[in-house]
C-alpha atoms as a PDB file:
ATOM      1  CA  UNK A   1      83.213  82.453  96.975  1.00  0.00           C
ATOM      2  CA  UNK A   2      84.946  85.770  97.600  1.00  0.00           C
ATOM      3  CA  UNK A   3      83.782  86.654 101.748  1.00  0.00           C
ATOM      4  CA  UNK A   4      82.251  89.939 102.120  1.00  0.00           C
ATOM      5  CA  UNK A   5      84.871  92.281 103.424  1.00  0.00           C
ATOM      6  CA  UNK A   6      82.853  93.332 106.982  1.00  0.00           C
ATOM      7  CA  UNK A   7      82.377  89.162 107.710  1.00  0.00           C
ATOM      8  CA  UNK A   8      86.191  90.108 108.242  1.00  0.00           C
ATOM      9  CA  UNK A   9      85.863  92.771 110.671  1.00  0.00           C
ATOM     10  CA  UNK A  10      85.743  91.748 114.377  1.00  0.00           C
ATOM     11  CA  UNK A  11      81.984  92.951 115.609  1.00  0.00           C
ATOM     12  CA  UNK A  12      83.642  95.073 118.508  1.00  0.00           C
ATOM     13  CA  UNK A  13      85.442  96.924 115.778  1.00  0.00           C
ATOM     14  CA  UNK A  14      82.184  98.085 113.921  1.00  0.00           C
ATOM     15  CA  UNK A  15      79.878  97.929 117.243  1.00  0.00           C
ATOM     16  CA  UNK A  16      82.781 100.549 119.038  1.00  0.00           C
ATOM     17  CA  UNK A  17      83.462 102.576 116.195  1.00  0.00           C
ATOM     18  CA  UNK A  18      83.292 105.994 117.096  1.00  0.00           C
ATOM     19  CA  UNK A  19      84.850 109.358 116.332  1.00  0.00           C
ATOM     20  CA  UNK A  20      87.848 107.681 118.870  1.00  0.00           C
ATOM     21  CA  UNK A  21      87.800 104.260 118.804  1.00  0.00           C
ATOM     22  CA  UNK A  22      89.264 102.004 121.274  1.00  0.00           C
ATOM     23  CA  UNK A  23      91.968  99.503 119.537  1.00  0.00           C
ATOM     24  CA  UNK A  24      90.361  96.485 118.291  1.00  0.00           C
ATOM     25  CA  UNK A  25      92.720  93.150 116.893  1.00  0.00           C
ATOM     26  CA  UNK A  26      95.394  93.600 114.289  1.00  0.00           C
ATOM     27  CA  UNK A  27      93.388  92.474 111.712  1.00  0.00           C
ATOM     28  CA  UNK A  28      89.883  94.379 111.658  1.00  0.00           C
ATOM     29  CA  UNK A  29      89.724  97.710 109.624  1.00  0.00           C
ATOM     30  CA  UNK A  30      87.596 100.504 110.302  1.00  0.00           C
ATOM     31  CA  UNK A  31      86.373 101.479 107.153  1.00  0.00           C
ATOM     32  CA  UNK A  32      84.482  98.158 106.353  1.00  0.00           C
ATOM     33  CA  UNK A  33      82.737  99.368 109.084  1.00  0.00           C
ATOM     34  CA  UNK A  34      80.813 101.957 107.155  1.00  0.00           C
ATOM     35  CA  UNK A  35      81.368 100.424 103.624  1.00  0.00           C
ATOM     36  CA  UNK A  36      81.977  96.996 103.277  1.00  0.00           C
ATOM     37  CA  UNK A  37      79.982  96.905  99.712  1.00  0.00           C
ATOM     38  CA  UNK A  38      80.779  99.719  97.106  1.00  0.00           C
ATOM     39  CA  UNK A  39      80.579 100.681  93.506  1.00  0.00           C
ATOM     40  CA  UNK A  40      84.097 102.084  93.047  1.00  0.00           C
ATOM     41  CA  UNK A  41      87.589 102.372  94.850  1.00  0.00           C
ATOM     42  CA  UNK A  42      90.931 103.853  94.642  1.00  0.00           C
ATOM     43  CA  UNK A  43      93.875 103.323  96.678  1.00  0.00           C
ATOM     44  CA  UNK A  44      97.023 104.925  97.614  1.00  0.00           C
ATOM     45  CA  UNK A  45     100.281 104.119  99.461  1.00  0.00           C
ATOM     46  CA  UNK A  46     103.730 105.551 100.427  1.00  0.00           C
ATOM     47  CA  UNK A  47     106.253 104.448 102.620  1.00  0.00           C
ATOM     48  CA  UNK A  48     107.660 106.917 105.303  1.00  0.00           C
ATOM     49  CA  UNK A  49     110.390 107.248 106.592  1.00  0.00           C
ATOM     50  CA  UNK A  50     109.997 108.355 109.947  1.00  0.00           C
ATOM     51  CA  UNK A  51     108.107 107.512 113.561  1.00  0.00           C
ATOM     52  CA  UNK A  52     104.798 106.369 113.733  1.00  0.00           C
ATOM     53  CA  UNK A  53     104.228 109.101 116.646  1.00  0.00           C
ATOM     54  CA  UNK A  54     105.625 111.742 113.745  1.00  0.00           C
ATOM     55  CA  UNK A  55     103.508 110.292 110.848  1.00  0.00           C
ATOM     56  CA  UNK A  56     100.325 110.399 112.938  1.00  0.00           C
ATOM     57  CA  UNK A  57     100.704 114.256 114.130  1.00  0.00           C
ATOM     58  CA  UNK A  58     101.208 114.876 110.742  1.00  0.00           C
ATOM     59  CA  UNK A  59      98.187 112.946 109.381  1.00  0.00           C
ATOM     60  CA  UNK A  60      96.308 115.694 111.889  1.00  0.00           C
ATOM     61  CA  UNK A  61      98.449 118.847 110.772  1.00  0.00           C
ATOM     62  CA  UNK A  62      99.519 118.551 107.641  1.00  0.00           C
ATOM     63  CA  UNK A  63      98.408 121.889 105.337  1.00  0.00           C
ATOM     64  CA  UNK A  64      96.758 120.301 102.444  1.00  0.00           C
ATOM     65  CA  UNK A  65      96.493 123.476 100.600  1.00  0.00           C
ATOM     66  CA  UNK A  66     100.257 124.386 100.589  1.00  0.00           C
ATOM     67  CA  UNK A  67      99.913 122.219  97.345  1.00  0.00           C
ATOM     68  CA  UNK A  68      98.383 124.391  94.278  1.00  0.00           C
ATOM     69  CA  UNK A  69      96.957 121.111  92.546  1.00  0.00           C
ATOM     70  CA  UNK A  70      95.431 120.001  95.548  1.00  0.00           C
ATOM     71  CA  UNK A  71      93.448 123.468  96.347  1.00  0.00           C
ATOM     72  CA  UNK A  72      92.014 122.907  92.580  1.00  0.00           C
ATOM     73  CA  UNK A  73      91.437 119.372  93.041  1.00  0.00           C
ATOM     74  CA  UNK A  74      89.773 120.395  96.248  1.00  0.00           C
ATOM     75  CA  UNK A  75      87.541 122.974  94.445  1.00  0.00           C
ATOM     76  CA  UNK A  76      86.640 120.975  91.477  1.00  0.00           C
ATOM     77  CA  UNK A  77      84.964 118.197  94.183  1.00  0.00           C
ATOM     78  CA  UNK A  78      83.306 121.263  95.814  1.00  0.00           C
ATOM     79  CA  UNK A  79      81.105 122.492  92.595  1.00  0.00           C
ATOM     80  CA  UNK A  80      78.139 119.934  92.946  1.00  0.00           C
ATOM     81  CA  UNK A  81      77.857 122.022  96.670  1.00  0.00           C
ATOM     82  CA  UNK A  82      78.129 124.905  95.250  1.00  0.00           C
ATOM     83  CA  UNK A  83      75.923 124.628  92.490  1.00  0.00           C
ATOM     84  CA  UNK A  84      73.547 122.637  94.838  1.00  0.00           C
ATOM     85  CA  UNK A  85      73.929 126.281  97.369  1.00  0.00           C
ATOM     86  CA  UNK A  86      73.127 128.532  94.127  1.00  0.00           C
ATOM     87  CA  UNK A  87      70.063 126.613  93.023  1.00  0.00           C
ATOM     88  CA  UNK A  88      68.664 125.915  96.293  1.00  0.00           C
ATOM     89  CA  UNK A  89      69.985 130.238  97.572  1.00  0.00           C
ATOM     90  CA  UNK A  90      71.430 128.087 100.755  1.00  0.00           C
ATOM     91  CA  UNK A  91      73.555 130.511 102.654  1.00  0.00           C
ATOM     92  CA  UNK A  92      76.687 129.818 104.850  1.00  0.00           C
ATOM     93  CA  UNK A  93      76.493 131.420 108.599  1.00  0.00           C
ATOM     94  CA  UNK A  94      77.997 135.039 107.270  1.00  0.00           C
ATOM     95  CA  UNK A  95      75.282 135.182 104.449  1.00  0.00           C
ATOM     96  CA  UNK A  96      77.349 134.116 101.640  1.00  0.00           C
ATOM     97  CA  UNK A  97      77.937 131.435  99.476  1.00  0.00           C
ATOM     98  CA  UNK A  98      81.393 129.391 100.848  1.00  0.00           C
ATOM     99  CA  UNK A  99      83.714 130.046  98.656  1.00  0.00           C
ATOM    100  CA  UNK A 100      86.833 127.307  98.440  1.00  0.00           C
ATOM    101  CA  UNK A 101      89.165 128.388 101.177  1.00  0.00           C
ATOM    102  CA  UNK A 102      92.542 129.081 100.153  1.00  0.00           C
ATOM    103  CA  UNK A 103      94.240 128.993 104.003  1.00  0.00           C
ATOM    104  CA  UNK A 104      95.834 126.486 105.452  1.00  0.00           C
ATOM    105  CA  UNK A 105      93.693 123.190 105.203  1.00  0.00           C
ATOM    106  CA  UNK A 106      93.841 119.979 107.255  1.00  0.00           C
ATOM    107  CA  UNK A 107      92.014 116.756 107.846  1.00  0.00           C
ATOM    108  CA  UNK A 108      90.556 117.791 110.761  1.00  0.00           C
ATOM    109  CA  UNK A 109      89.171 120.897 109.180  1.00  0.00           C
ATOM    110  CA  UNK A 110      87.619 119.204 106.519  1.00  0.00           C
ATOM    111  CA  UNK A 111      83.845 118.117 108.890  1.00  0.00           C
ATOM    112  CA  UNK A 112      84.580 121.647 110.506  1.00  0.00           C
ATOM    113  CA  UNK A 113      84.643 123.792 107.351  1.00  0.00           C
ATOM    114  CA  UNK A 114      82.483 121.496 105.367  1.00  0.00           C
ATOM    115  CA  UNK A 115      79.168 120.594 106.634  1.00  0.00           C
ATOM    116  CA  UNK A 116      78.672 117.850 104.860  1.00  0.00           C
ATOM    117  CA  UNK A 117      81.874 116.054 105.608  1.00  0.00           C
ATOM    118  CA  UNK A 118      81.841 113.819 109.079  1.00  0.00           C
ATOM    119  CA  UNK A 119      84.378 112.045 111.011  1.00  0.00           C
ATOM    120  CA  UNK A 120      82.976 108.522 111.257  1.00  0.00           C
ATOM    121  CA  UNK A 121      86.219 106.955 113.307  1.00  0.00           C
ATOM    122  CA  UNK A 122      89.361 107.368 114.427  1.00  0.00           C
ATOM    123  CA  UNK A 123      91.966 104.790 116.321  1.00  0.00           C
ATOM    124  CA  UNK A 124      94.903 106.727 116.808  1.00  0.00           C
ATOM    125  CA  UNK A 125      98.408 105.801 114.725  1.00  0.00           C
ATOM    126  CA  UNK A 126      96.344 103.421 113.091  1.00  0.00           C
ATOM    127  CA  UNK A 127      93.441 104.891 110.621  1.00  0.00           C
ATOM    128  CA  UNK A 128      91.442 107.814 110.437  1.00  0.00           C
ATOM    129  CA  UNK A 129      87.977 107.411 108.647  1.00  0.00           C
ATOM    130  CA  UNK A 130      85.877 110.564 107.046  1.00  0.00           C
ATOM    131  CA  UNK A 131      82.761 110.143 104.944  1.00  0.00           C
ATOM    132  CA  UNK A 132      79.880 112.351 103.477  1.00  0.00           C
ATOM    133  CA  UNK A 133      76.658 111.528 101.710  1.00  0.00           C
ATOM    134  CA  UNK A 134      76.696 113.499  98.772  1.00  0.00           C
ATOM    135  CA  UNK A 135      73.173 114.263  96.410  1.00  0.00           C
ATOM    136  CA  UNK A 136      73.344 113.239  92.919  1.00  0.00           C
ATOM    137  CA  UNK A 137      71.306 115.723  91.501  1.00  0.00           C
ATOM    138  CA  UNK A 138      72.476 119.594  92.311  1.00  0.00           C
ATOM    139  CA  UNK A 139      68.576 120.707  93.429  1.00  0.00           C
ATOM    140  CA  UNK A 140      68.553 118.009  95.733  1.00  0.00           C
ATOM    141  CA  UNK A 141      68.606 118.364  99.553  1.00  0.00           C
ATOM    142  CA  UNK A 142      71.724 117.245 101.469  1.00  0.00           C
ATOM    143  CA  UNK A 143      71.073 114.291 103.565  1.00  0.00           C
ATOM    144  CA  UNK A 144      71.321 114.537 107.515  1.00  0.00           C
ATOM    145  CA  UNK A 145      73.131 112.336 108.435  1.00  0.00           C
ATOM    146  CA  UNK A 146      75.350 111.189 111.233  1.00  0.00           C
ATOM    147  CA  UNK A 147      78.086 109.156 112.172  1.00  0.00           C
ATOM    148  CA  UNK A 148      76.044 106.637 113.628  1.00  0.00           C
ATOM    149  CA  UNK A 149      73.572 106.417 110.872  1.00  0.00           C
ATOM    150  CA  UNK A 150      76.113 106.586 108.084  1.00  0.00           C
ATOM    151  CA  UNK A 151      76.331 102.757 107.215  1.00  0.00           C
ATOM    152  CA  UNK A 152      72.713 102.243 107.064  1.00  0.00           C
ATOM    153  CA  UNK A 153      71.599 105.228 105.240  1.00  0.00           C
ATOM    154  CA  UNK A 154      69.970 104.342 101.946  1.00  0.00           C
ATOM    155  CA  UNK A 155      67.739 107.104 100.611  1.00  0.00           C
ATOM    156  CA  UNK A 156      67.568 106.667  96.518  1.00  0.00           C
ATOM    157  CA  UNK A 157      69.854 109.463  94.731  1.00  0.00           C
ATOM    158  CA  UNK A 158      72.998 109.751  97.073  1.00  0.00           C
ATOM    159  CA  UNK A 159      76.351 108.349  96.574  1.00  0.00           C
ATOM    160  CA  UNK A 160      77.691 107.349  99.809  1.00  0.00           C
ATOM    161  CA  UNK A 161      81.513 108.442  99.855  1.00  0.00           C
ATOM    162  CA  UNK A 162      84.168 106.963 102.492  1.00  0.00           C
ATOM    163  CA  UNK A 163      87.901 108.208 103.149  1.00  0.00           C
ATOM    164  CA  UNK A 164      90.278 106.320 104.907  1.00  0.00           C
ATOM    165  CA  UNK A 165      94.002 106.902 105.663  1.00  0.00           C
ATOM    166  CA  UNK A 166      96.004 104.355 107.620  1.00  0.00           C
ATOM    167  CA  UNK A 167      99.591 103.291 109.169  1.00  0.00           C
ATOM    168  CA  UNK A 168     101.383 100.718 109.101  1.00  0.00           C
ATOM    169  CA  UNK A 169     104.864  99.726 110.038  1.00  0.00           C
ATOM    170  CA  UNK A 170     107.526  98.818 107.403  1.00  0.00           C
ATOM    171  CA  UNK A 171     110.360  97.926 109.016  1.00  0.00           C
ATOM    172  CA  UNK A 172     112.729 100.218 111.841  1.00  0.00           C
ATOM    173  CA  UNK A 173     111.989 104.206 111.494  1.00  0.00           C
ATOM    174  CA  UNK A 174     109.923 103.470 108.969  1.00  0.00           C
ATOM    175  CA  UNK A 175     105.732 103.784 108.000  1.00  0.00           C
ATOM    176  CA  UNK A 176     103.204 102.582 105.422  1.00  0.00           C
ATOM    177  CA  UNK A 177     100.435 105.387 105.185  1.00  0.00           C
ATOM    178  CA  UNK A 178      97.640 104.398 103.033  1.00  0.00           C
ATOM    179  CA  UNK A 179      94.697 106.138 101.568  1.00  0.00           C
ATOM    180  CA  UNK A 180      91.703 104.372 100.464  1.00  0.00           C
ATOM    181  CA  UNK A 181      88.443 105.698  99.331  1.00  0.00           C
ATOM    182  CA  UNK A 182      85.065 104.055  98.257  1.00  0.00           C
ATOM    183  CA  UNK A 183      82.099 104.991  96.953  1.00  0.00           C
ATOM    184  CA  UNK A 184      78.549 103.502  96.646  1.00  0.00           C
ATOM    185  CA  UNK A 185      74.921 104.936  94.731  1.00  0.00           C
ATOM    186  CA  UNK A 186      71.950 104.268  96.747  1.00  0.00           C
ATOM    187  CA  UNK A 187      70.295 103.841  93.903  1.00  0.00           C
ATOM    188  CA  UNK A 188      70.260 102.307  90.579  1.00  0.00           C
ATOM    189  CA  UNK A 189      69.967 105.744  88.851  1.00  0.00           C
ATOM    190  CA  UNK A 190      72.258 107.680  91.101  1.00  0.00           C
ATOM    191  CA  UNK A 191      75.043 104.942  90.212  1.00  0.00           C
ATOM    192  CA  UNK A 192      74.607 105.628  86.401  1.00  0.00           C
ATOM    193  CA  UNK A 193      74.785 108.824  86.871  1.00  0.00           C
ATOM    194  CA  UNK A 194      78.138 109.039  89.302  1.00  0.00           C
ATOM    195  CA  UNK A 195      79.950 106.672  86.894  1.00  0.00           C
ATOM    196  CA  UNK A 196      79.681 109.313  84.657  1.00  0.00           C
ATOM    197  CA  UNK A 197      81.121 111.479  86.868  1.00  0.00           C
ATOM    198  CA  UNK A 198      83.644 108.946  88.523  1.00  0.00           C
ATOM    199  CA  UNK A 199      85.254 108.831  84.879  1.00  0.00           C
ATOM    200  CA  UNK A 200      86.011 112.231  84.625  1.00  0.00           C
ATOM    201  CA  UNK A 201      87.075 112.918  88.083  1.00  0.00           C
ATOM    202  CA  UNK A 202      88.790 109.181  89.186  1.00  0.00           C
ATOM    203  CA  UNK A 203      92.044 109.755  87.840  1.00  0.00           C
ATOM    204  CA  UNK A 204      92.351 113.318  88.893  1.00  0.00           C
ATOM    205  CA  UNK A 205      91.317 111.953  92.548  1.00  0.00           C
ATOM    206  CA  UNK A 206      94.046 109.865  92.656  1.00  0.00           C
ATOM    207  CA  UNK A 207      96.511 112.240  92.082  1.00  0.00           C
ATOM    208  CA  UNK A 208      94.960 114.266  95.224  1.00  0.00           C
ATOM    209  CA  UNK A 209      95.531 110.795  97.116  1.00  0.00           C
ATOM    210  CA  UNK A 210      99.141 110.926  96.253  1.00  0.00           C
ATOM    211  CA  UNK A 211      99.743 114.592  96.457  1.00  0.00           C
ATOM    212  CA  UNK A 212      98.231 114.276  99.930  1.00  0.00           C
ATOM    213  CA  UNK A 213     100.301 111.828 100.954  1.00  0.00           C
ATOM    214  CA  UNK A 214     103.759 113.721  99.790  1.00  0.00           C
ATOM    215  CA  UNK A 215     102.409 116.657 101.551  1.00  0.00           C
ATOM    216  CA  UNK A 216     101.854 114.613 104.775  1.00  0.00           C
ATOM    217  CA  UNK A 217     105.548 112.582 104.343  1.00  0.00           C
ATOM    218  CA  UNK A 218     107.089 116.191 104.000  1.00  0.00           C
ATOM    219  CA  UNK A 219     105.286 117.836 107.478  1.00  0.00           C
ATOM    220  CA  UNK A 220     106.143 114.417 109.082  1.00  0.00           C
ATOM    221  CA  UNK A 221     110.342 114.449 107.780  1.00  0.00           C
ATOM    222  CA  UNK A 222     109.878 118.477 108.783  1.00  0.00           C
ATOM    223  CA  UNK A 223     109.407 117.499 112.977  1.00  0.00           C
ATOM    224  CA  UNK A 224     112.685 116.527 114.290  1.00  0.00           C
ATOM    225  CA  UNK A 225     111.892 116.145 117.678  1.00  0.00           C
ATOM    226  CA  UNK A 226     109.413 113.439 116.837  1.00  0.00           C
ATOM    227  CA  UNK A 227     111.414 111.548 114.184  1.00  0.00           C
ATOM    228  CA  UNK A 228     114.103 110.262 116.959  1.00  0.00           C
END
C-alpha cells in the first residue's frame, strides 16, 4: 500500500509552517503540508545553471509578465474572478473591476495584487508555497480563508489550488528549480465540474510552469554578482 504523502512529512514541518518557515530535515516538503490528497497535478523542472543564492532572488524578482504567453495564460486563469466580480458588481478599492495587469509581475505580487491568492509557506532557497481557494460556480462567494485554515477548509463547491516552486542542488554552480501544482474539489460536484475545466486549461498550465521557469533561469543567469 502506497503511504499517504503527509505520513512522509516530519510533524514540525507542517506544525511550523508559516509564511517563513524555519528549516525542517532534508526530506519533508512543504506543500504536503497543505495538500497531501488531490484530484490533479502537474509538474515542472529545469536545471540552472547558477548559485542557489542567485536562483532564489530570482524566484522573488523575476517579471513574469515580460513573457507575452504568460500575461495571457495569466488572464485566461483570471476570468472565473472576473466573471464572479461582474455577476456579483464586486468592486476593487478604486471602484473598478481589476483588470489583468500588464506591469511587471512577480511571485510575491501575486497574494498582493490578487486577493484571493495567499502565501501559505516559505523556507528560503528551498520552496516557496502559494495557494487560493477558488469557487466553482462564478455567482458564488469567495471563501475567507487563511493560511492557517487552508488545509482544513472543506466547504462543498471550491477547488482547493496549491503552487509550489522548489531548489535543489545538481551538482557545482548548478540548481534544480521545480514547480509543482495540485488541485483538489471539496466536493463531489465541484470535482466534475473542474475536470471539465482542468482539460481545457491543463496543458496550457503547463506551458505557464515552463515559461515561468525560463523566465526565472534568465533573471537568475542576468545577476553576475550573485552567480560567482
Amino acid at each position: 500500500m502506497t503511504p499517504n504523502p503527509v505520513d512522509t512529512v516530519h510533524e514540525s514541518t507542517c506544525r511550523s509552517a508559516s509564511v517563513v518557515s524555519d528549516v525542517p530535515s532534508a526530506g519533508a516538503s512543504l506543500i504536503d503540508c497543505f495538500l497531501p490528497r488531490y484530484d490533479h497535478a502537474e509538474v515542472s523542472a529545469r536545471i540552472v545553471a547558477s548559485t542557489p543564492v542567485a536562483v532564489w532572488a530570482a524566484v522573488h524578482s523575476a517579471d513574469l509578465n515580460r513573457s507575452r504567453s504568460t500575461r495571457f495564460l495569466l488572464s485566461l486563469r483570471a476570468a472565473p474572478t472576473a466573471v464572479r466580480q461582474a455577476l456579483t458588481r464586486r468592486r476593487s478599492e478604486s471602484g473598478r473591476l481589476a483588470p489583468a495587469t500588464t506591469h511587471r509581475l512577480t511571485l510575491a505580487d501575486l497574494p498582493r495584487l490578487r486577493s484571493d491568492f495567499l502565501t501559505l509557506a516559505e523556507i528560503p532557497r528551498r520552496e516557496l508555497v502559494l495557494g487560493l481557494v477558488l469557487p466553482i460556480w462564478p455567482a458564488r462567494s469567495p471563501a475567507v480563508v487563511h493560511p492557517s485554515t487552508f488545509a482544513a477548509f472543506g466547504e462543498p463547491g471550491y477547488a482547493k489550488v496549491v503552487f509550489s516552486i522548489s531548489m535543489h542542488g545538481a551538482g557545482d554552480q548548478r540548481v534544480r528549480l521545480r514547480t509543482e501544482t495540485r488541485v483538489l474539489a471539496t466536493s463531489a460536484r465541484a470535482r466534475r465540474v473542474f475536470r471539465l475545466y482542468w482539460l481545457a486549461i491543463g496543458p496550457f498550465s503547463a506551458h505557464l510552469r515552463r515559461v515561468m521557469l525560463g523566465t526565472i533561469a534568465a533573471e537568475a543567469l542576468a545577476e553576475p554578482t550573485l552567480r560567482g
